[in-house]
Protein backbone atom coordinates (compact mmCIF):
# COMPACT_ATOMS: atom_id res chain seq x y z
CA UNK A 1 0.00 0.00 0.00
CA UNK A 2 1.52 3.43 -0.72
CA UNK A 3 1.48 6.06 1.92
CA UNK A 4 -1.31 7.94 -0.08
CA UNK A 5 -3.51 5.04 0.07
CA UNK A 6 -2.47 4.93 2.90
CA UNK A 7 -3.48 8.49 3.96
CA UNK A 8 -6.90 7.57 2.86
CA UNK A 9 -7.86 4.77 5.01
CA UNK A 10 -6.65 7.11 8.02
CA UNK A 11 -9.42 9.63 6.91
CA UNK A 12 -11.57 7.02 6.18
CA UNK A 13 -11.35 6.20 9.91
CA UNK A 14 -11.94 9.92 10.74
CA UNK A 15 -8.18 10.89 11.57
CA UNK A 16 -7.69 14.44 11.32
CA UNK A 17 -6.34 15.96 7.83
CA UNK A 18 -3.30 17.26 10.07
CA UNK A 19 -1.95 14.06 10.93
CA UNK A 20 -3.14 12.34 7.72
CA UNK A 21 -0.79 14.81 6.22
CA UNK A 22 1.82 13.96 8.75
CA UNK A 23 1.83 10.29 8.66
CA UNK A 24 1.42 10.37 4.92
CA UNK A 25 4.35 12.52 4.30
CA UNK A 26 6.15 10.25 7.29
CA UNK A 27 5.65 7.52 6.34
CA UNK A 28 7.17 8.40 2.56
CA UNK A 29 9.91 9.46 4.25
CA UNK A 30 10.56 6.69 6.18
CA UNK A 31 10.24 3.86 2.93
CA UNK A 32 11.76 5.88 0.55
CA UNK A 33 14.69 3.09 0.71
CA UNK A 34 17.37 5.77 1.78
CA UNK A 35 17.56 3.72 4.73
CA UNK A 36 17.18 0.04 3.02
CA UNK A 37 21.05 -1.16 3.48
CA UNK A 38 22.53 -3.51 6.08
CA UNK A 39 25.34 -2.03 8.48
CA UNK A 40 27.61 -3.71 11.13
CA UNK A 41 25.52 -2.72 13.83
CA UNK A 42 23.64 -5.78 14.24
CA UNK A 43 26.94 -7.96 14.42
CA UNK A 44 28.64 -5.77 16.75
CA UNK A 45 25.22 -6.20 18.72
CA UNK A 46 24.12 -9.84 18.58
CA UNK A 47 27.46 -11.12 17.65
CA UNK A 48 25.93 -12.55 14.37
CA UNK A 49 25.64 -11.35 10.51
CA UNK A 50 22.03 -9.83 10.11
CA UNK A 51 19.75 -11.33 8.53
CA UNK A 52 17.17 -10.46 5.75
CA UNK A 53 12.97 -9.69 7.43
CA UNK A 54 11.18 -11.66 5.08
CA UNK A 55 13.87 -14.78 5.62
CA UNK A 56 13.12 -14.24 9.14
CA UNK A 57 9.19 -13.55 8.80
CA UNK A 58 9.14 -16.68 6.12
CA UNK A 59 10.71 -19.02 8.51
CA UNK A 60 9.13 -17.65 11.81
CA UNK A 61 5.29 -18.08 10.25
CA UNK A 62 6.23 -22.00 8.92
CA UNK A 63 7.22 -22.62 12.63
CA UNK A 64 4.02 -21.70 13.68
CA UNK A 65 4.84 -18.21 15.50
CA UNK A 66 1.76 -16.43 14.85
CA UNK A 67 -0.58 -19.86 14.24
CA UNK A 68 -3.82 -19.29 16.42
């Protein structure tokens, strides 16, 4: 979903133009992919390579981690 669309469901749920706006532009902001590269942060943190979200997400939902 882009952050117009969104922008719309917000409004749709009666948020306030203002923050519509804000999260809208916010969000952009944030997945614009400026920030969509791996550093050494997580090794020097966890003491192991990072890894990729959807490998993680993949493997954590076959386990069962979110089964009801």
């Amino acid at each position: 979903m882009s952050p117009r669309e969104y922008g719309e469901r917000l409004a749709g749920f009666g948020v306030s133009p203002e923050e519509v706006e804000f999260l809208v532009e916010l969000f952009a902001s944030l997945l614009d992919g400026h920030n969509a590269h791996v550093s050494e942060g997580v090794r020097q943190v966890l003491g192991h390579a990072p890894r990729d979200f959807g490998d993680y997400a993949r493997e954590a939902a076959a386990a069962g981690a979110w089964a009801v």
